[in-house]
Protein backbone atom coordinates (compact mmCIF):
# COMPACT_ATOMS: atom_id res chain seq x y z
CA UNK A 1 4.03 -13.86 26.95
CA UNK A 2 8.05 -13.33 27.14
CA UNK A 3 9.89 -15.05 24.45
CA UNK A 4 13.70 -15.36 24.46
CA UNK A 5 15.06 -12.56 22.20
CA UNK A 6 15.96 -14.56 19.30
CA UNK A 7 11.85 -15.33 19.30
CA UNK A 8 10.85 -12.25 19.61
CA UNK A 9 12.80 -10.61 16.68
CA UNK A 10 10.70 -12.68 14.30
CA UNK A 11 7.67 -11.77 15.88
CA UNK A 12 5.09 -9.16 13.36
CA UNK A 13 5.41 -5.26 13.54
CA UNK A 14 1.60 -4.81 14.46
CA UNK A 15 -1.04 -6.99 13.08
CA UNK A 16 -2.40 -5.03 9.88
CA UNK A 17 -6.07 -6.11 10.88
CA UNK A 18 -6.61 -4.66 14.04
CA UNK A 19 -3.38 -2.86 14.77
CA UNK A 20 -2.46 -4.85 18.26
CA UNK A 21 1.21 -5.63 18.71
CA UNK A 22 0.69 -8.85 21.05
CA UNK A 23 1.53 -12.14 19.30
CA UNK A 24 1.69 -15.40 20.48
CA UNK A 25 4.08 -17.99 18.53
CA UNK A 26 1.73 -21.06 18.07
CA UNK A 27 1.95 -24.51 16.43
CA UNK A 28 -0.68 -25.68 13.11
CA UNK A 29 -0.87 -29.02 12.40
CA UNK A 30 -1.26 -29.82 8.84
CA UNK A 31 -3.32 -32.32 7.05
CA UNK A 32 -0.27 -34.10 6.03
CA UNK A 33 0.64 -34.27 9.57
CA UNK A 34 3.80 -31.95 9.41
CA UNK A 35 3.62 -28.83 11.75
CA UNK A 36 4.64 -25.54 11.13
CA UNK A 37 4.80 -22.36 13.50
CA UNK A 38 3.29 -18.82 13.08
CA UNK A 39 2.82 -15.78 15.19
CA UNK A 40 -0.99 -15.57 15.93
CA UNK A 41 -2.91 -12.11 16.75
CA UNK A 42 -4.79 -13.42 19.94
CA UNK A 43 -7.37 -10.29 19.55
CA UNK A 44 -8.61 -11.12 15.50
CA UNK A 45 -6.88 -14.25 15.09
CA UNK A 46 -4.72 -13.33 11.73
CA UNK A 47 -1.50 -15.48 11.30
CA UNK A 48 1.95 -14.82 10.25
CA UNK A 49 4.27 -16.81 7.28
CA UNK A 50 5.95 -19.60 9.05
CA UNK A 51 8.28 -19.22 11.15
CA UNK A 52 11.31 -21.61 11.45
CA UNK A 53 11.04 -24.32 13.79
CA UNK A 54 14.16 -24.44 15.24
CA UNK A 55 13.29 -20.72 16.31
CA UNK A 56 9.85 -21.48 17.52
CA UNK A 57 11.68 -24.68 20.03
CA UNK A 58 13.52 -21.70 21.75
CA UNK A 59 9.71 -21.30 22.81
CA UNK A 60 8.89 -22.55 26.61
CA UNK A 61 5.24 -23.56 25.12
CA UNK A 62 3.43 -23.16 21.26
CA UNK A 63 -0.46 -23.72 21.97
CA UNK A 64 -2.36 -24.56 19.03
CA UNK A 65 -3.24 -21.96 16.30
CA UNK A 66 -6.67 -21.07 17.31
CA UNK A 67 -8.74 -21.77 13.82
CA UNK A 68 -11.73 -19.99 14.62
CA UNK A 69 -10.64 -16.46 16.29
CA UNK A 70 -10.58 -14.61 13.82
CA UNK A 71 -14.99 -16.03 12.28
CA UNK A 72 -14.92 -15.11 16.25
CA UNK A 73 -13.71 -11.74 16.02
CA UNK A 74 -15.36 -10.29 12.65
CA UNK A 75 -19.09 -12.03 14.04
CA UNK A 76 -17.86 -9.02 16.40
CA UNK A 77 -16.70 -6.94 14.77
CA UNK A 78 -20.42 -7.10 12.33
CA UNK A 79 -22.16 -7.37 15.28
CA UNK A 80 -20.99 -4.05 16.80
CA UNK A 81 -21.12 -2.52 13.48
CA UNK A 82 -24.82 -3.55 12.87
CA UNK A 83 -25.40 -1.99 16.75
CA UNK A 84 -23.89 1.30 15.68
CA UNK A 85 -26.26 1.25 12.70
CA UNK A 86 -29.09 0.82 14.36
CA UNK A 87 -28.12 3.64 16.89
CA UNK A 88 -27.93 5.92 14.32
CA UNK A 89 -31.16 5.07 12.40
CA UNK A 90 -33.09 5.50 15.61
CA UNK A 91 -31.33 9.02 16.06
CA UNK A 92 -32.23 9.54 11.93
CA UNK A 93 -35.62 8.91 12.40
CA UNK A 94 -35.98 10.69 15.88
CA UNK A 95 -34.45 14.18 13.82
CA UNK A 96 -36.89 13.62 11.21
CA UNK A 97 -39.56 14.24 13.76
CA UNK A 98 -37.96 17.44 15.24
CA UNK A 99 -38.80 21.01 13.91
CA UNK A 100 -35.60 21.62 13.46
CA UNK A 101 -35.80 19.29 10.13
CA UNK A 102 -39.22 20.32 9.04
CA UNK A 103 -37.99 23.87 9.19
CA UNK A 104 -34.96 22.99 7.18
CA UNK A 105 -36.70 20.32 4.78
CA UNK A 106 -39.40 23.44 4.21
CA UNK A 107 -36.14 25.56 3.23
CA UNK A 108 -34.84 22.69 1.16
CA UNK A 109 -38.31 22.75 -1.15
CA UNK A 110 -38.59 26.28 -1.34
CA UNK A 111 -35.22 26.87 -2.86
CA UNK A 112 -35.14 24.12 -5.31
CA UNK A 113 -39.21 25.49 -6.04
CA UNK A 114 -40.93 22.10 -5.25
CA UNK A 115 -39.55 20.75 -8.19
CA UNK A 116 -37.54 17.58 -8.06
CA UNK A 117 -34.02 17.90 -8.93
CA UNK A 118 -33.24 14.81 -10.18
CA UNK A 119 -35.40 14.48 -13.18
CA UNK A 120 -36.89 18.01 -13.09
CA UNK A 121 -40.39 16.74 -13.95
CA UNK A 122 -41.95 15.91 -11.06
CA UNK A 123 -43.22 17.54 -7.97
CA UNK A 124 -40.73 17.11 -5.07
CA UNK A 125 -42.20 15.13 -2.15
CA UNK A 126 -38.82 14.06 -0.54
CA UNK A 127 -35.53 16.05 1.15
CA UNK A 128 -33.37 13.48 0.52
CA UNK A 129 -29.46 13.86 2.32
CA UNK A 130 -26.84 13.81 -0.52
CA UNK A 131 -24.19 13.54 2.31
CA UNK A 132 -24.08 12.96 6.26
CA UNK A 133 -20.59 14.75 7.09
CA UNK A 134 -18.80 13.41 9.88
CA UNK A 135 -22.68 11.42 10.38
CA UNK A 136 -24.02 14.34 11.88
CA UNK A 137 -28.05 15.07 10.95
CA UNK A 138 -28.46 18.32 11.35
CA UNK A 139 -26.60 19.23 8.02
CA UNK A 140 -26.07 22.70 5.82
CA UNK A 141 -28.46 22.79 3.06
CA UNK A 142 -26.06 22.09 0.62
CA UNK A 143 -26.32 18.84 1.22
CA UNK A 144 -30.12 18.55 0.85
CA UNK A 145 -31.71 17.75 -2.14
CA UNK A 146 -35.25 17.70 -2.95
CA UNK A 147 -36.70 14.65 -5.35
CA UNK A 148 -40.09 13.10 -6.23
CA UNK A 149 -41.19 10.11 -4.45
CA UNK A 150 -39.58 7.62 -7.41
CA UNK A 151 -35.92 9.37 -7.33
CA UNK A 152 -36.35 9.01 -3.82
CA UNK A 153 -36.94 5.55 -3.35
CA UNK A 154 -34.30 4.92 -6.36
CA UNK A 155 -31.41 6.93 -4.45
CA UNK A 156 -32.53 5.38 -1.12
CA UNK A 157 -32.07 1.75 -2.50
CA UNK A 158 -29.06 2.21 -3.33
CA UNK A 159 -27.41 4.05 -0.50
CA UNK A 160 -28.23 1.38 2.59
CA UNK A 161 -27.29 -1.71 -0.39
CA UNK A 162 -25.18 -4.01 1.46
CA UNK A 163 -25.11 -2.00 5.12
């Protein structure tokens, strides 16, 4: 939307959640029934400090702020981050399968002697990934550990808590 230029200098930089430049100038009205005027991201729905309204009646319209954009845009923004998850656990469990990781999980044992090398008392049942760089699977060995079944399951827990 063109604003005239005394508008537009008040308008945001770039909107420090998702980084667009586009703003739209729109009206709140508040409980009290007094309304102010704030730039609005139309992509994530974040909202600037007030702007004046003598400079927001230079404006040829102010829609409403929309209220609900931005629970609209992180439901998104979760949604396609739970997707992206899920790809890559499918891929993780499809490279678990492949003999490229049981040749380097066999590695992983025999250097570290079948013994787990968290609590170096138990047998080691588990390769466990201390590290997926860049998310890639097929990893150096460095970044392999081998653990019992309970160091495992304790590391594990904690690694997917809250993904």
């Amino acid at each position: 939307m063109d604003y005239p230029p005394d508008v537009s200098a008040t308008r945001p930089p770039q909107c420090a959640t998702c980084g667009t430049d586009a703003w739209v100038l729109c009206r709140r009205t508040c409980a009290d029934g007094h309304t102010s005027y704030h730039w609005q991201c139309p992509y994530c729905g974040r909202t600037s400090t007030a702007v004046s309204p003598a400079v927001a009646a230079k404006a040829r319209t102010t829609p409403d702020v929309d209220e609900e954009l931005s629970g609209r845009y992180w439901a998104n923004i979760n949604a396609a981050k739970d997707t992206t998850l899920a790809e890559w656990r499918k891929g993780y469990n499809e490279f678990l399968q492949s003999p490229r990781w049981h040749q380097q999980r066999k590695r992983v044992l025999d250097r570290d002697r079948g013994l787990c090398q968290c609590c170096l008392l138990y047998p080691a049942t588990q390769v466990h990934h201390t590290e997926y760089p860049d998310g890639q699977l097929d990893v150096p060995l460095y970044t392999l550990q081998a653990l019992c079944d309970d160091c495992h399951k304790r590391f594990s827990d904690t690694r997917w808590e809250g993904q």
